[in-house]
C-alpha atoms as a PDB file:
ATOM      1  CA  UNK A   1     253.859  -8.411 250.705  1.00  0.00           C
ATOM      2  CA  UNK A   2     250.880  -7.211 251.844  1.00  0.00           C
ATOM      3  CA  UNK A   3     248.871  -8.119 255.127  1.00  0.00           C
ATOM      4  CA  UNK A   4     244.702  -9.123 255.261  1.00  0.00           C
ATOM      5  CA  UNK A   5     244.319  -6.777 257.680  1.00  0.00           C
ATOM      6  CA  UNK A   6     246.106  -3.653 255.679  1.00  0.00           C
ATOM      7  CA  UNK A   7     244.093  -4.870 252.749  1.00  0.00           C
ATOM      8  CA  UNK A   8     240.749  -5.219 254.836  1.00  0.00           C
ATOM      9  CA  UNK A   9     241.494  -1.488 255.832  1.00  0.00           C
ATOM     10  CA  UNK A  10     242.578  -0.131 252.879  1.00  0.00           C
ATOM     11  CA  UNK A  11     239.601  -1.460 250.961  1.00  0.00           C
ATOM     12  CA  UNK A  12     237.244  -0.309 253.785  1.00  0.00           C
ATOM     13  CA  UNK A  13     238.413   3.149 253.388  1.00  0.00           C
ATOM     14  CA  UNK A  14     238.320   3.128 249.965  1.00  0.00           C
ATOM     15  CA  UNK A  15     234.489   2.048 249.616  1.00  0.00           C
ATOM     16  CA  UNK A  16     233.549   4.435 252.491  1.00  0.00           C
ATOM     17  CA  UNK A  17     235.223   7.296 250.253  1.00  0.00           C
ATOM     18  CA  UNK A  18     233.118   6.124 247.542  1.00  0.00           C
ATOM     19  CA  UNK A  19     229.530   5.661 249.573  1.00  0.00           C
ATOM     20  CA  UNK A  20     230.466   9.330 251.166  1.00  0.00           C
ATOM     21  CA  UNK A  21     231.405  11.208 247.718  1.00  0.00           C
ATOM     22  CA  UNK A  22     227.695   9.135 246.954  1.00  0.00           C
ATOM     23  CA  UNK A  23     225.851  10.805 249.196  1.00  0.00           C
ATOM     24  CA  UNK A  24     227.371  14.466 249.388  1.00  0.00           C
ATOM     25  CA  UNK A  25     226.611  14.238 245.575  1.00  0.00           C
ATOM     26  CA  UNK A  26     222.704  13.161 246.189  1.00  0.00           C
ATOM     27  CA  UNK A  27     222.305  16.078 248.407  1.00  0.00           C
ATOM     28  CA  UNK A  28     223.045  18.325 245.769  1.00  0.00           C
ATOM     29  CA  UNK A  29     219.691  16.191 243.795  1.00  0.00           C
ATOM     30  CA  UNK A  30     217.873  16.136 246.492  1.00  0.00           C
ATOM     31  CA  UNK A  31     216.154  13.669 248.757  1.00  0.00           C
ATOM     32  CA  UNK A  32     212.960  12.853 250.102  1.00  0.00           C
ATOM     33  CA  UNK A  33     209.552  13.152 248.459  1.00  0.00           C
ATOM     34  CA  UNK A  34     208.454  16.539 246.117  1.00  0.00           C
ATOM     35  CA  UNK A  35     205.545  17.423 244.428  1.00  0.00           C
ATOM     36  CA  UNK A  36     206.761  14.853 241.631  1.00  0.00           C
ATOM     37  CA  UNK A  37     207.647  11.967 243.824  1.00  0.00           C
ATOM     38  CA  UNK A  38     210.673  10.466 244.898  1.00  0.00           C
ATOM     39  CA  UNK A  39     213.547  13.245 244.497  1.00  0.00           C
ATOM     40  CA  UNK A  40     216.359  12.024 242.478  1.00  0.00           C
ATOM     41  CA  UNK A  41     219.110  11.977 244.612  1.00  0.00           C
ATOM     42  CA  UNK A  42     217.241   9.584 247.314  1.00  0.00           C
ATOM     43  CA  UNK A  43     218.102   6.471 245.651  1.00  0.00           C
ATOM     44  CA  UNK A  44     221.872   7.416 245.208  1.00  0.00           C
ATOM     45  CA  UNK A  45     221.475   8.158 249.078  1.00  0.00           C
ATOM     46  CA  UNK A  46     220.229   5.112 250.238  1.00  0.00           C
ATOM     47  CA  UNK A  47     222.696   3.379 248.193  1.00  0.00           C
ATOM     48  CA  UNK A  48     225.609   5.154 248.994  1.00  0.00           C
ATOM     49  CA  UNK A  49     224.544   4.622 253.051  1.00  0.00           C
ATOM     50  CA  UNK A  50     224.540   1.320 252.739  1.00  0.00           C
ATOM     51  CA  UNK A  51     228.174   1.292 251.421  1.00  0.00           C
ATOM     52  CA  UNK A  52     229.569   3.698 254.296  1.00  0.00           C
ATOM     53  CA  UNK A  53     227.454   1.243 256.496  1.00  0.00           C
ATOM     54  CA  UNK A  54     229.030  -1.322 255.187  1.00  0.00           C
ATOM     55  CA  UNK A  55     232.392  -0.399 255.263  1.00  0.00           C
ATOM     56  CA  UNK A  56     232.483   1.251 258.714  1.00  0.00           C
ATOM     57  CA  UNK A  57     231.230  -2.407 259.658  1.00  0.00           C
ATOM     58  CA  UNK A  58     234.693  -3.682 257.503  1.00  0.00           C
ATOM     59  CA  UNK A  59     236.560  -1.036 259.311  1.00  0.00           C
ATOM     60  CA  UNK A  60     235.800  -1.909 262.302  1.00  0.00           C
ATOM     61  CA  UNK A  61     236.286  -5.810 261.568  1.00  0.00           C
ATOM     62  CA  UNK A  62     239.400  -4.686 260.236  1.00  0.00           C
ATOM     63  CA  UNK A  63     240.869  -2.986 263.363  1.00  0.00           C
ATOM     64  CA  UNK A  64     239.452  -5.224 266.067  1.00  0.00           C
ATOM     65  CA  UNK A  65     242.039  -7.607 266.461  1.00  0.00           C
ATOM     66  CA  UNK A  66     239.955 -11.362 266.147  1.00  0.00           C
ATOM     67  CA  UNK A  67     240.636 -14.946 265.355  1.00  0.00           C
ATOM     68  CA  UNK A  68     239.956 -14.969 262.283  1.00  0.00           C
ATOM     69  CA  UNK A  69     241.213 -14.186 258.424  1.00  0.00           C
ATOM     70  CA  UNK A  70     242.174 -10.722 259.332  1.00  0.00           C
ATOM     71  CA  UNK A  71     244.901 -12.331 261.579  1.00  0.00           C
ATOM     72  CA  UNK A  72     246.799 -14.173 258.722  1.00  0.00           C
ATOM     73  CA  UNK A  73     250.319 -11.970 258.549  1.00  0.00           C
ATOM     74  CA  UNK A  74     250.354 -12.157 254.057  1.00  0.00           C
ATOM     75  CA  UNK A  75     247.125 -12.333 251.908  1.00  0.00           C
ATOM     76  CA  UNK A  76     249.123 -11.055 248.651  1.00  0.00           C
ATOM     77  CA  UNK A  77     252.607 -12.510 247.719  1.00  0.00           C
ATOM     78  CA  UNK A  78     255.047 -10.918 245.403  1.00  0.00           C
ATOM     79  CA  UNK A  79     253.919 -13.000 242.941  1.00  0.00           C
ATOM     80  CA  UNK A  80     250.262 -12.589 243.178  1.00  0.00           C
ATOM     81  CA  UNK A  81     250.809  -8.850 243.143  1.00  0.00           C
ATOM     82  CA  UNK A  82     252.023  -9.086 239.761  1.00  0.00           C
ATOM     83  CA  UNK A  83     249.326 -10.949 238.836  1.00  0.00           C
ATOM     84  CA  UNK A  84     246.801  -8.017 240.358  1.00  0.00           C
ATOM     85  CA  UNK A  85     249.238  -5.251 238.807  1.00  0.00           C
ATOM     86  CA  UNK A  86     248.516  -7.505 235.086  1.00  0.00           C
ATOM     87  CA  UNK A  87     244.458  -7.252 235.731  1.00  0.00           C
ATOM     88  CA  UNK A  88     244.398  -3.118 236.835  1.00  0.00           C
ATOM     89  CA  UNK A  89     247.222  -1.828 234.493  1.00  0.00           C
ATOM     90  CA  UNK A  90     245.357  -2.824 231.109  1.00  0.00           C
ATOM     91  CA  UNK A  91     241.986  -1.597 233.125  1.00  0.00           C
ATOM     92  CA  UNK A  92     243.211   1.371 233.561  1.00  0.00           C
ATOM     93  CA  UNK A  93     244.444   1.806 230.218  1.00  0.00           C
ATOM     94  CA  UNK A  94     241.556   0.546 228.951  1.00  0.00           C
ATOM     95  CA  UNK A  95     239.455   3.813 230.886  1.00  0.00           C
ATOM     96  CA  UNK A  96     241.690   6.684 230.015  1.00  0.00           C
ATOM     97  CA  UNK A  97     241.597   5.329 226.217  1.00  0.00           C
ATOM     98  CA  UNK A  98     238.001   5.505 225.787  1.00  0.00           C
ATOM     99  CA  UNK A  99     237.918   9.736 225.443  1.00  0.00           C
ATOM    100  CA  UNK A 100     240.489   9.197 222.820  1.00  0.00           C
ATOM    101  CA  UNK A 101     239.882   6.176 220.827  1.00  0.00           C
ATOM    102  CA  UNK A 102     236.461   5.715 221.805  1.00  0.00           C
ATOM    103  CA  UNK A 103     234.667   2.436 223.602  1.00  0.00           C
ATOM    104  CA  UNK A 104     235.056   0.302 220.623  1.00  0.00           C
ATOM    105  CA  UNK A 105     238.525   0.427 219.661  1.00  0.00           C
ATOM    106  CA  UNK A 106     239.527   1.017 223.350  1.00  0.00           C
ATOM    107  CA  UNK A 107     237.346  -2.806 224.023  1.00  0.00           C
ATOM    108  CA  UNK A 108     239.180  -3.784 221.151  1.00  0.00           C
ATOM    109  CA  UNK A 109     242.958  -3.178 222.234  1.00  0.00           C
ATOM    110  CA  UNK A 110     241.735  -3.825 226.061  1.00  0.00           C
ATOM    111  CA  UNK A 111     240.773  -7.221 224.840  1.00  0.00           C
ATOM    112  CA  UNK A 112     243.687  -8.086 222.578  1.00  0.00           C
ATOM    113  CA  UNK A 113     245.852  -6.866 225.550  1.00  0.00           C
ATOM    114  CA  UNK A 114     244.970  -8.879 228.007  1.00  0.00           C
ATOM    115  CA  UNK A 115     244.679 -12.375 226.193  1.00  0.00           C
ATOM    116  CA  UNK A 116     247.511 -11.684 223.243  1.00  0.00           C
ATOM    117  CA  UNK A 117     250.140 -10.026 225.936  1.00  0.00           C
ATOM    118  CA  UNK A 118     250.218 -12.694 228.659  1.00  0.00           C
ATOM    119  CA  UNK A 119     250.352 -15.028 226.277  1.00  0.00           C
ATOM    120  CA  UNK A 120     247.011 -16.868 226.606  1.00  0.00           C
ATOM    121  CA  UNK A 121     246.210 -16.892 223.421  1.00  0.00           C
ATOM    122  CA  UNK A 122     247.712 -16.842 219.988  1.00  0.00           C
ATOM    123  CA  UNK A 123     247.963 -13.130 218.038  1.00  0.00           C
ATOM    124  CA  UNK A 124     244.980 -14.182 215.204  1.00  0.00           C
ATOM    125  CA  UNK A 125     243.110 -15.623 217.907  1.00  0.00           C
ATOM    126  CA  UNK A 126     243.316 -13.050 220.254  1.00  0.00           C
ATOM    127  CA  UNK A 127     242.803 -10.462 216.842  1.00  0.00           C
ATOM    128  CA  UNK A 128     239.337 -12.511 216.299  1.00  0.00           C
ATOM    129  CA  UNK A 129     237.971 -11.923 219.839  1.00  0.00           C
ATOM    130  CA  UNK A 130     239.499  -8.455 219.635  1.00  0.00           C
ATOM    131  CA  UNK A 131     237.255  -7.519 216.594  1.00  0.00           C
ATOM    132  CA  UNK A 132     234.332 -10.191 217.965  1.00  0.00           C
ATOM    133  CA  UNK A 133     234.189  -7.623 221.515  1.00  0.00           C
ATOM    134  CA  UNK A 134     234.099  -4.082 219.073  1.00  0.00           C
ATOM    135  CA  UNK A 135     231.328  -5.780 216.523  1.00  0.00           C
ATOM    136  CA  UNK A 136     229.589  -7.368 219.415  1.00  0.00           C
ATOM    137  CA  UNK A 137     228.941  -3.667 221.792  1.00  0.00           C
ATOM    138  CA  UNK A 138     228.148  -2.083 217.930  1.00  0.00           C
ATOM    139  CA  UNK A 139     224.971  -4.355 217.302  1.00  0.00           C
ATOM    140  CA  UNK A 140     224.509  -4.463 220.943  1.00  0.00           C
ATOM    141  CA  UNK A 141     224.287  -1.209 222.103  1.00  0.00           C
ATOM    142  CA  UNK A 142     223.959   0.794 218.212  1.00  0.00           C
ATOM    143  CA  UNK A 143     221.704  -1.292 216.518  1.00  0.00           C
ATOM    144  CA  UNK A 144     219.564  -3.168 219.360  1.00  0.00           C
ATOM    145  CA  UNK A 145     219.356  -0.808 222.162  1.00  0.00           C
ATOM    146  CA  UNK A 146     219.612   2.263 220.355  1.00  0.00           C
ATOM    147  CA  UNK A 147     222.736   3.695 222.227  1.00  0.00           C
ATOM    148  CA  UNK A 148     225.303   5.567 221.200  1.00  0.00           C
ATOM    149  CA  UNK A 149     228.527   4.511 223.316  1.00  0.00           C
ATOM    150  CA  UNK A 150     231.420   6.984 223.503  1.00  0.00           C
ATOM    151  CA  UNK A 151     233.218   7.044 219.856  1.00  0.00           C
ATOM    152  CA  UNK A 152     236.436   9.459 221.125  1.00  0.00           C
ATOM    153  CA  UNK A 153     238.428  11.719 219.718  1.00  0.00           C
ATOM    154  CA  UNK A 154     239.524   9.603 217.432  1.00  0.00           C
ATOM    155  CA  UNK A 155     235.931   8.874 215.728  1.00  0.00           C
ATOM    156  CA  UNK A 156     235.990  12.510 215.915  1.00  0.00           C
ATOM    157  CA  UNK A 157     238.495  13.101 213.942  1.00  0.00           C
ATOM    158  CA  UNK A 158     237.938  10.527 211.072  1.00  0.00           C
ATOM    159  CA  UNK A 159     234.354  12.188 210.521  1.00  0.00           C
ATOM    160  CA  UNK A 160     232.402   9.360 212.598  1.00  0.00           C
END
């Protein structure tokens, strides 16, 4: 079981390490104004600010002891932190397959995964969304927008 407040902490460090890696990296673009305008590391700057802001202000909630939420002793049971482990493991997956099957296939299985697997829908069912998600990012993102998403080292392979 885990507390609100190691979870308020936790995810407060977390985003901080994320706005901080955001703004070391927009230094490298630079910031400010050039000849050209805006440099392009000044939005990613301001952004990534506002996130280490933002989670300093968590932080801070976080370790101030108050009255409030951050006081309640279990904000994930056992139970629910199966349920979290269920959403992030097929995520996950789901990421590290794209470089190897590509983004359609990978949205394909990802999709079937998560409603086939738990149970929450039937296998032909599940199948049609599958195949429904793959065709759907194809016209999408191929054929409307004119983008190529990532076909993997599978595509690769087959001569795609």
């Amino acid at each position: 079981m885990i507390s609100r407040r190691t979870l308020e902490l936790a995810t407060a460090v977390l985003t901080g390490s994320f706005g901080v890696a955001v703004v070391v990296s927009s230094l490298d673009n630079g910031i400010g104004w050039s000849s050209a305008g805006v440099d392009a590391g000044t939005f990613p700057f301001l952004t990534g600010t506002i996130v280490v802001l933002g989670s300093l202000y968590n932080l801070v909630r976080g370790v101030v002891p108050a009255a409030t939420l951050a006081s309640v002793p279990i904000a994930i049971t056992s139970i629910e932190l199966r349920r979290l482990v269920g959403l992030f493991v097929p995520a996950a997956i789901f990421v590290a397959a794209i470089p190897l099957a590509g983004m359609y296939v990978a949205s394909a299985l990802y999709v079937f995964a998560v409603l086939a697997i738990p149970r929450h829908q039937s296998v032909p069912r599940a199948l049609a969304m599958a195949g429904a998600t793959a065709l759907a990012l194809y016209l999408v993102f191929e054929r409307m927008f004119q983008v190529s998403l990532p076909r993997g080292a599978l595509a690769s392979a087959l001569g795609f």
